[in-house]
Protein backbone atom coordinates (compact mmCIF):
# COMPACT_ATOMS: atom_id res chain seq x y z
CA UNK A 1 144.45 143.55 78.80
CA UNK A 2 142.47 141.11 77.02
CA UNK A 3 144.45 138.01 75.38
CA UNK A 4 143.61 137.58 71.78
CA UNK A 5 143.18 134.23 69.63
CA UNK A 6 145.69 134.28 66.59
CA UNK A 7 144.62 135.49 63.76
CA UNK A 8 143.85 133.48 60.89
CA UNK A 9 146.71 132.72 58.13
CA UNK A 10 147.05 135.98 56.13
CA UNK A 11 145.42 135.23 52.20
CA UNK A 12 147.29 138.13 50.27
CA UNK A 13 145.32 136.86 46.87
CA UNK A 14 142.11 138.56 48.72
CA UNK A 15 144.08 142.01 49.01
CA UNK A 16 144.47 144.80 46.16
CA UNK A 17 147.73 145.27 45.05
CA UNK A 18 149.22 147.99 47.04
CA UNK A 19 148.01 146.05 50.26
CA UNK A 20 149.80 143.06 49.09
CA UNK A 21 153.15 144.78 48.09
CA UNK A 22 152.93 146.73 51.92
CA UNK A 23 152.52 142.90 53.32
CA UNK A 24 155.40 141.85 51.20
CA UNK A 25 159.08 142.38 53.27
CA UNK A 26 160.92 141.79 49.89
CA UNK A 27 159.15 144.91 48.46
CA UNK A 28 159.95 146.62 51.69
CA UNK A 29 164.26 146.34 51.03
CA UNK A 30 163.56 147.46 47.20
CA UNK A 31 161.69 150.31 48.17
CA UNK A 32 164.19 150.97 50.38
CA UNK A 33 166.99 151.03 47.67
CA UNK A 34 164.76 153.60 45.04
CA UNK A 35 164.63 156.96 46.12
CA UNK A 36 161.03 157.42 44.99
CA UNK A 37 159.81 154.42 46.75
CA UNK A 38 162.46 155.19 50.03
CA UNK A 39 160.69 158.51 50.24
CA UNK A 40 156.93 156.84 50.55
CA UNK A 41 157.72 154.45 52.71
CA UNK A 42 159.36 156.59 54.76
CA UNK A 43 156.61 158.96 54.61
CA UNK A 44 154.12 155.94 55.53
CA UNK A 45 156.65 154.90 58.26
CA UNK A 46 156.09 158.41 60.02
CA UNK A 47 152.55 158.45 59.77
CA UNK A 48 152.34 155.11 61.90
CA UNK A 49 154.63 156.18 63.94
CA UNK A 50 152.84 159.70 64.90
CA UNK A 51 149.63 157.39 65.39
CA UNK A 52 151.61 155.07 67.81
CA UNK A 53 152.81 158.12 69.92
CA UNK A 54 149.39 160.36 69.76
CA UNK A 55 148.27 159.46 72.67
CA UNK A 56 151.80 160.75 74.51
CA UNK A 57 151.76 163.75 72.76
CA UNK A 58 148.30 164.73 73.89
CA UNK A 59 149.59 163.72 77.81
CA UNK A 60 152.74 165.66 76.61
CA UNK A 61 150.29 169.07 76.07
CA UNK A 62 148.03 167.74 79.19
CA UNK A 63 151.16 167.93 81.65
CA UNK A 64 151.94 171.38 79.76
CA UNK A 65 148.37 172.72 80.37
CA UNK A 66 148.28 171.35 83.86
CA UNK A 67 151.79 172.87 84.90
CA UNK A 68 150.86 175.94 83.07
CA UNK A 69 154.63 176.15 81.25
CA UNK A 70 152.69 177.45 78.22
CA UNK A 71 151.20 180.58 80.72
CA UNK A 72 154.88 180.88 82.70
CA UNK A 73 156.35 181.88 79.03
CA UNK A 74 153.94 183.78 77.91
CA UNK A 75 155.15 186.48 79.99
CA UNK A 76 158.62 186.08 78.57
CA UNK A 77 161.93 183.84 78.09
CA UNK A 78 162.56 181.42 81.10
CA UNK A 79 165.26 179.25 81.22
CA UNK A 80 164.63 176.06 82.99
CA UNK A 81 165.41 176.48 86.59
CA UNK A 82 163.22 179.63 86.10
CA UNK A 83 160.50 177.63 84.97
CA UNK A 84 160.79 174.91 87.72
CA UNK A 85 160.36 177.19 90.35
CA UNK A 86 157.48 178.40 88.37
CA UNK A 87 155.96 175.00 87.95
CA UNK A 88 156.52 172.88 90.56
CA UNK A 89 158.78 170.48 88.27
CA UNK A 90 161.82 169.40 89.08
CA UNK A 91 164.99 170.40 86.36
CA UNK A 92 165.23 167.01 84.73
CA UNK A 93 161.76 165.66 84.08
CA UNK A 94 161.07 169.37 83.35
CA UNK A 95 163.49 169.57 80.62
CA UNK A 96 162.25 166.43 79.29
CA UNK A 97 158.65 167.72 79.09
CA UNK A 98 160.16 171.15 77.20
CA UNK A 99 161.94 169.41 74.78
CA UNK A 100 158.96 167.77 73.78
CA UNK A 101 157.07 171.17 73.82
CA UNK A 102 159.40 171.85 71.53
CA UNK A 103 158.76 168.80 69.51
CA UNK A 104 155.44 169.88 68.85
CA UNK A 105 156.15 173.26 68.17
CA UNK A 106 154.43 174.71 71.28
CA UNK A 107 157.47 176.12 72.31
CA UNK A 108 161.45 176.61 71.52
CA UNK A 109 164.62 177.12 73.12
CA UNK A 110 167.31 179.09 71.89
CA UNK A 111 171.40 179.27 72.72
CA UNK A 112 171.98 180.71 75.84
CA UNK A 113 168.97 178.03 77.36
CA UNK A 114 166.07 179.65 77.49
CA UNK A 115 162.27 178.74 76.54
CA UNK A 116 160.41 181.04 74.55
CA UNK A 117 156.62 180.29 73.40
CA UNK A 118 156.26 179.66 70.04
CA UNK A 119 153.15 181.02 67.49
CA UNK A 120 151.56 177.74 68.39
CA UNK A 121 151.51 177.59 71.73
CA UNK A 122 150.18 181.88 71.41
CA UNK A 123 147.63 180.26 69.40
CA UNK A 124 146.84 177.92 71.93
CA UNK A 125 146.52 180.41 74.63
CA UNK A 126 144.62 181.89 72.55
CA UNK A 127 141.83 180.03 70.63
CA UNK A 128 138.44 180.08 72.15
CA UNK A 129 137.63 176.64 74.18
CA UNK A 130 141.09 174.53 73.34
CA UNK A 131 142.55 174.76 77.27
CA UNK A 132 139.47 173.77 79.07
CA UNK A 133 139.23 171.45 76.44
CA UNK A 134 142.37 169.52 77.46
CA UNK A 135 141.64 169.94 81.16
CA UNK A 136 138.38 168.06 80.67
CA UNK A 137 140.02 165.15 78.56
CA UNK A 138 141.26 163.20 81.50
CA UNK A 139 137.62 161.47 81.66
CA UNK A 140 137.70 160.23 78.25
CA UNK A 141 141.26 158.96 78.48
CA UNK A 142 139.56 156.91 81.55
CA UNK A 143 137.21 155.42 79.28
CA UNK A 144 140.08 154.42 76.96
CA UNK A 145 142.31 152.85 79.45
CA UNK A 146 140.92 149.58 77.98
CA UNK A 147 140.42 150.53 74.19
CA UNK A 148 139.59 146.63 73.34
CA UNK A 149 137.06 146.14 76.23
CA UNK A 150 135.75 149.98 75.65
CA UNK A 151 134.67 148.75 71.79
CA UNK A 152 133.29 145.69 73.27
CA UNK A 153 131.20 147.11 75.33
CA UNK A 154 132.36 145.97 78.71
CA UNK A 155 133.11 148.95 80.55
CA UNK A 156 131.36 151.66 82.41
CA UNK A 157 132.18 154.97 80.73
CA UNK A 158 132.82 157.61 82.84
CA UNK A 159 131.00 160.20 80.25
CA UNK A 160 128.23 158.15 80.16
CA UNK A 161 127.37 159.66 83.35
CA UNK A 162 129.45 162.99 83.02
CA UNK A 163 127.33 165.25 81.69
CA UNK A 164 123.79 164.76 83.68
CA UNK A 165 126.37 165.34 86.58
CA UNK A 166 127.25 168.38 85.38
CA UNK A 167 124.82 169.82 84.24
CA UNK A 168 122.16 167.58 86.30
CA UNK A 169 120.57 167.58 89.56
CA UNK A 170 123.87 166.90 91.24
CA UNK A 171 125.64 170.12 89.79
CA UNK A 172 124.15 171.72 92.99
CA UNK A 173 126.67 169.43 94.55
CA UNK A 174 129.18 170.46 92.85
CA UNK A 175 128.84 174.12 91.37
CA UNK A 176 132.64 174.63 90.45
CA UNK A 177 132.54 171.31 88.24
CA UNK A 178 129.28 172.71 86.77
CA UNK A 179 130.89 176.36 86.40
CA UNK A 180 134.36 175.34 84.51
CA UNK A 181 131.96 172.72 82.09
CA UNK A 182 129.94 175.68 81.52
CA UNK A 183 132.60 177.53 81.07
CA UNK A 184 134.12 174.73 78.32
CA UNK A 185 130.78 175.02 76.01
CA UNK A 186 130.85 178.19 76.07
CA UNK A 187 134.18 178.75 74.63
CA UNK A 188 134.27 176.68 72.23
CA UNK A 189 130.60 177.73 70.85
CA UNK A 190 132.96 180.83 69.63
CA UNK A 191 134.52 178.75 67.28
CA UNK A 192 131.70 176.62 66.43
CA UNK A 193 129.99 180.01 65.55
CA UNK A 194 132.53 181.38 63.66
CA UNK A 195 132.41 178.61 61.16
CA UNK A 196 128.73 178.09 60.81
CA UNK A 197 128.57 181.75 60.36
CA UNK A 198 131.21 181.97 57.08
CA UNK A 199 129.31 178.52 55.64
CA UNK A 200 125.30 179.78 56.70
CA UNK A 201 124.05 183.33 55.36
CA UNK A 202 121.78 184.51 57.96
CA UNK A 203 121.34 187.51 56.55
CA UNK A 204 117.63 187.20 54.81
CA UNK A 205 116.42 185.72 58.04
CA UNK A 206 114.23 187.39 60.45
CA UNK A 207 113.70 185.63 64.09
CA UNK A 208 116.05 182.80 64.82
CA UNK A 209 115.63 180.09 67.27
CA UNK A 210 118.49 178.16 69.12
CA UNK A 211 117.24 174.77 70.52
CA UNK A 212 119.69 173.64 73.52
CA UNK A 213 121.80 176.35 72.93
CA UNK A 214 122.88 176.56 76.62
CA UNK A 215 123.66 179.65 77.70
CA UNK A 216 123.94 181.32 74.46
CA UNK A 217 127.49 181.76 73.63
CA UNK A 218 126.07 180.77 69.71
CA UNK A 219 123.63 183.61 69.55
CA UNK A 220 126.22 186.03 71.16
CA UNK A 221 127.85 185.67 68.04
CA UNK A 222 125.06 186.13 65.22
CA UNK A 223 123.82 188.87 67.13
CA UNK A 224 127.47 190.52 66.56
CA UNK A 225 127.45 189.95 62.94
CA UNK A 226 123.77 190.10 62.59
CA UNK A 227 122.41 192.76 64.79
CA UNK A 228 119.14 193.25 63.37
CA UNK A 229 118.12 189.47 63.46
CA UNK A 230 115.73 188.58 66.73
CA UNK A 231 117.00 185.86 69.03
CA UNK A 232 115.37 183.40 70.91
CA UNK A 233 117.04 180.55 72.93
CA UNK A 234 115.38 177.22 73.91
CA UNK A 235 116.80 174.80 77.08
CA UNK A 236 116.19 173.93 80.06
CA UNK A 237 115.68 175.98 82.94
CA UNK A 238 118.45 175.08 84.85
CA UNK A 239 120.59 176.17 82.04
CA UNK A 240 118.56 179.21 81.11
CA UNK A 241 120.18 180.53 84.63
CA UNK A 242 123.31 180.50 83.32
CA UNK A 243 123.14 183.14 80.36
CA UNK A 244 124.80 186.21 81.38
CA UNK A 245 123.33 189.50 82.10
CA UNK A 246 124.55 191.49 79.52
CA UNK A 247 122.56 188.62 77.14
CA UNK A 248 119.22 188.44 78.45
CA UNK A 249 118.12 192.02 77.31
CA UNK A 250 119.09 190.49 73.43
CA UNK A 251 117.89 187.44 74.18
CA UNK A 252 114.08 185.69 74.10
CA UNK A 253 114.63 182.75 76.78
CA UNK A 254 112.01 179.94 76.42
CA UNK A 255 112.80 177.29 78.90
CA UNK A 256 111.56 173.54 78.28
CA UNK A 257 113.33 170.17 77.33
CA UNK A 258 112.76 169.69 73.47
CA UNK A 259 112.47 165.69 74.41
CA UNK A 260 109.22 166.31 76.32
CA UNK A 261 108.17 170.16 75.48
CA UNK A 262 106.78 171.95 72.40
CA UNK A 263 109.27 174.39 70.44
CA UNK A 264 107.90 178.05 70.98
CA UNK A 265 106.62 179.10 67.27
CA UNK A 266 107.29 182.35 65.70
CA UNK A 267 111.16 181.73 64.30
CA UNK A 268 111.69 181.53 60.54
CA UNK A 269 115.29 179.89 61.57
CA UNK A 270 115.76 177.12 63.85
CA UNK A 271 119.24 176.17 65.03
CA UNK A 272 120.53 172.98 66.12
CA UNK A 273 124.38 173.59 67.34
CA UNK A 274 125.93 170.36 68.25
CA UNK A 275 123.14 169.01 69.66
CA UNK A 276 122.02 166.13 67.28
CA UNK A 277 125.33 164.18 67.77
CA UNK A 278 124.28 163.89 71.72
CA UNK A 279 121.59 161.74 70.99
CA UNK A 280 120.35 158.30 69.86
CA UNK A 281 118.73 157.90 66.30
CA UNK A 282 114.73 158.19 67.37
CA UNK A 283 115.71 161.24 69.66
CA UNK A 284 117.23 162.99 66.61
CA UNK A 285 114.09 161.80 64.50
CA UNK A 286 111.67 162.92 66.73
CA UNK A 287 113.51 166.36 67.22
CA UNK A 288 113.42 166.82 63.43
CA UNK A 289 110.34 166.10 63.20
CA UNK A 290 109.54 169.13 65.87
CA UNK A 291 111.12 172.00 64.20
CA UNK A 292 109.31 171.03 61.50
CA UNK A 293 106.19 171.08 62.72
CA UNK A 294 107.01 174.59 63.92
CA UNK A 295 108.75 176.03 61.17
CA UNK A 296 106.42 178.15 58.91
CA UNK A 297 106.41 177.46 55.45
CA UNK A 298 109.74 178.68 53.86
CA UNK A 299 111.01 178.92 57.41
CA UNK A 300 114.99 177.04 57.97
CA UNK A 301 116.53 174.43 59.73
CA UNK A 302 120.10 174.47 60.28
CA UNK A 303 122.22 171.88 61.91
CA UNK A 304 126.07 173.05 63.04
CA UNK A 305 128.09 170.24 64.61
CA UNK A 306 131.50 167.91 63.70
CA UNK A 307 130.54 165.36 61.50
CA UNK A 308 131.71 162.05 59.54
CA UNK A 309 133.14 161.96 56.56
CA UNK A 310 130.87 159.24 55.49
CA UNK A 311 132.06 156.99 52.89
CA UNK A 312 135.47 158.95 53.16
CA UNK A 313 136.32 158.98 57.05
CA UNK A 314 137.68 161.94 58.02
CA UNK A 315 140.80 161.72 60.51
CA UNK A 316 139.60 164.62 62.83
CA UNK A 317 135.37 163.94 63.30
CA UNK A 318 135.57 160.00 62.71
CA UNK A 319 138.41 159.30 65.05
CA UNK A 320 138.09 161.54 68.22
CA UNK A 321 134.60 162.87 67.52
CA UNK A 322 133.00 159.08 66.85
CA UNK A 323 134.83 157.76 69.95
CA UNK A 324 133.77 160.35 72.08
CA UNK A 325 130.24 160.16 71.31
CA UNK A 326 130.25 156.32 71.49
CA UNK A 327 131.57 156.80 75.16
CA UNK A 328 128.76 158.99 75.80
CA UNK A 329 126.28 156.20 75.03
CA UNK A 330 123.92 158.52 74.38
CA UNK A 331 124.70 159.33 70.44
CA UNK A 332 126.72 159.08 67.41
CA UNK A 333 128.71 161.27 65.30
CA UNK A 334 126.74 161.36 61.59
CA UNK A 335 127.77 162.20 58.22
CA UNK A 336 126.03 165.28 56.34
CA UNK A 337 124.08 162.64 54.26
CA UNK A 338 122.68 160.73 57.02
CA UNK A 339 121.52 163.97 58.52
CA UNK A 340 120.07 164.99 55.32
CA UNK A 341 118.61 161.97 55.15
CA UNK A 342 116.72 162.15 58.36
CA UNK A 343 115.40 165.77 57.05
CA UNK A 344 114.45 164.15 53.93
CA UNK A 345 112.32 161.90 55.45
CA UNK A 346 110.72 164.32 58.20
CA UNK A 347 109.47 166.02 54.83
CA UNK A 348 112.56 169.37 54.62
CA UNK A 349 113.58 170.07 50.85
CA UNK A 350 116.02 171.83 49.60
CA UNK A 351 118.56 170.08 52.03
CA UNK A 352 122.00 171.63 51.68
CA UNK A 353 125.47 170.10 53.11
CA UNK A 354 128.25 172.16 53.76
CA UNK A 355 131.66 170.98 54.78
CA UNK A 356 133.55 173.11 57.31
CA UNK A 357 137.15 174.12 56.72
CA UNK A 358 137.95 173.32 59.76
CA UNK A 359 135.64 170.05 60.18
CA UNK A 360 137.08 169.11 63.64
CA UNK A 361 135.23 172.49 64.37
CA UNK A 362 131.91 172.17 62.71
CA UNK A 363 130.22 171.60 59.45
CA UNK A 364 126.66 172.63 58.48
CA UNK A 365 123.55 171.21 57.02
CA UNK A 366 120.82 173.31 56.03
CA UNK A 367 117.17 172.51 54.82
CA UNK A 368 113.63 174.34 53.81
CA UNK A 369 110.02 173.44 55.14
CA UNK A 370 107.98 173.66 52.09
């Protein structure tokens, strides 16, 4: 760990109020005598507290994923010897990792001692792209072993070099890595979907154009809910192998890298799902630029991925989302107006932000070539 300097004498007549009363420990023992003021600071005591432990409770749900507990009782009640035989975990750490399933609601135990999954752990199971999710944070918990040294910029992120591997050259090396990644973008492009699809009305459009859209898990889903709509889907070729068989009949596959290939023309709609957030500032600027040099007149861009909260940072997209990206060295997580921004100045109009309900999911910008 790195050893720090002390920090310089605090100056509470620079702080607003309510910073200076939280800095004051006299204010602390009133508050804790006036039941108003008890229940804040208890509240605010909590909330620390859950940020202090986060990082367990995510290794909590990681060693519940990995042992698949979650799976085990989805079949039905197991007590705990049941579920060690199951797992390969022995009674007493075993126990300790179920009560804090339980903890977080994942799953319960009842009177006669056995485990039942709870409606959040069925969710869980359930939701598009959240399990292969957690199997695949172990490499950006790497990164963070050294959180201070990670924001200084002294360490070699393992995602840095992650996702060429994957999806690189040296996937041939390793096609079941490449496979279960695959497999990860996939899933969760469901969800992203989903949400662009209830903020985006597609249904006016006529040809629409996914740029690095993988493998086509996005289009999958507007072609369910728009069947009429024509579908074309833009990546490289490596990745153009991927798209399943029952797709390619639906599908118009164009391969090329947008960083060094012209878009194919002919799409009055041209999606961007998560893709901007993967890259640097002139990537996204020259990619902009692009689709709208091949967008007819009248024709849309739309942009689906997590984004800040801008000049009110959002817990979910500016916390994990930011970090993630920064270890990726490649990009940045943006707010809706710095995308719009970027459109503004390729020459879109008519630029539209709409926040997700579920922002950790997605959130959409949308703009017009004139």
């Amino acid at each position: 760990m790195n050893a720090e300097p002390r920090p310089p004498p605090a100056r509470p007549e620079a702080l607003g109020l309510l910073t200076r009363l939280a800095m004051s420990p006299r204010f602390h023992k009133l508050a804790a005598r006036i039941p108003g003021l008890r229940w804040k600071a208890r509240a605010e005591g909590a909330e620390l507290f859950s940020i202090l432990s986060g990082f367990v409770q995510s290794q909590a749900l990681v060693a519940l994923v990995e042992g698949r507990v979650l799976h085990v009782l989805a079949s039905g009640p197991k007590t705990t010897d049941d579920l060690s035989r199951h797992c390969a975990i022995p009674p007493a750490p075993l126990l300790v990792l179920l009560r804090a399933g339980a903890a977080l609601k994942l799953l319960s135990g009842d009177r006669k001692g056995r485990w039942h999954l709870a409606p959040r752990g069925a969710a869980f199971l359930t939701v598009p792209g959240l399990e292969p999710m957690v199997r695949h944070h172990h490499v950006l918990y790497g990164d963070l072993a050294d959180p201070l040294a990670f924001f200084r910029g002294q360490t070699e992120t393992q995602l840095a070099g992650f996702w060429p591997y994957v999806f690189g050259p040296m996937a041939q090396e390793d096609a079941g890595l490449a496979a279960r990644y695959s497999r990860l973008m996939a899933e969760s492009q469901v969800l992203v979907a989903e949400d662009t699809l209830r903020l985006v009305d597609l249904s006016m459009r006529k040809h629409l154009l996914d740029v690095g859209g993988g493998t086509g898990a996005f289009l999958a889903e507007v072609g369910k809910v728009h069947p009429a709509l024509k579908l074309s889907l833009f990546d490289m070729p490596a990745v153009l192998a991927g798209v399943p068989a029952a797709l390619r009949d639906r599908l118009s596959l164009h391969p090329g890298s947008f960083l060094s290939d012209p878009l194919p023309g002919g799409a009055d709609t041209i999606s961007l799902v998560r893709v901007l957030y993967d890259h640097d500032d002139r990537t996204v600027a020259e990619l902009l630029a692009k689709v709208h040099a091949t967008l007819p007149s009248g024709g849309m861009i739309l942009v689906s991925e997590p984004m800040s909260g801008g000049d009110r940072p959002d817990p979910a997209t500016d916390v994990y989302f930011a970090i993630y990206t920064l270890a990726m060295r490649t990009g940045r997580t943006r707010s809706a107006a710095e995308i719009g921004a970027v459109l503004n100045a390729t020459g879109f109009t008519d630029i539209r932000a709409r926040a997700g309900d579920r922002p950790y999911v997605t959130s959409a910008v949308t703009a017009i070539r004139a």
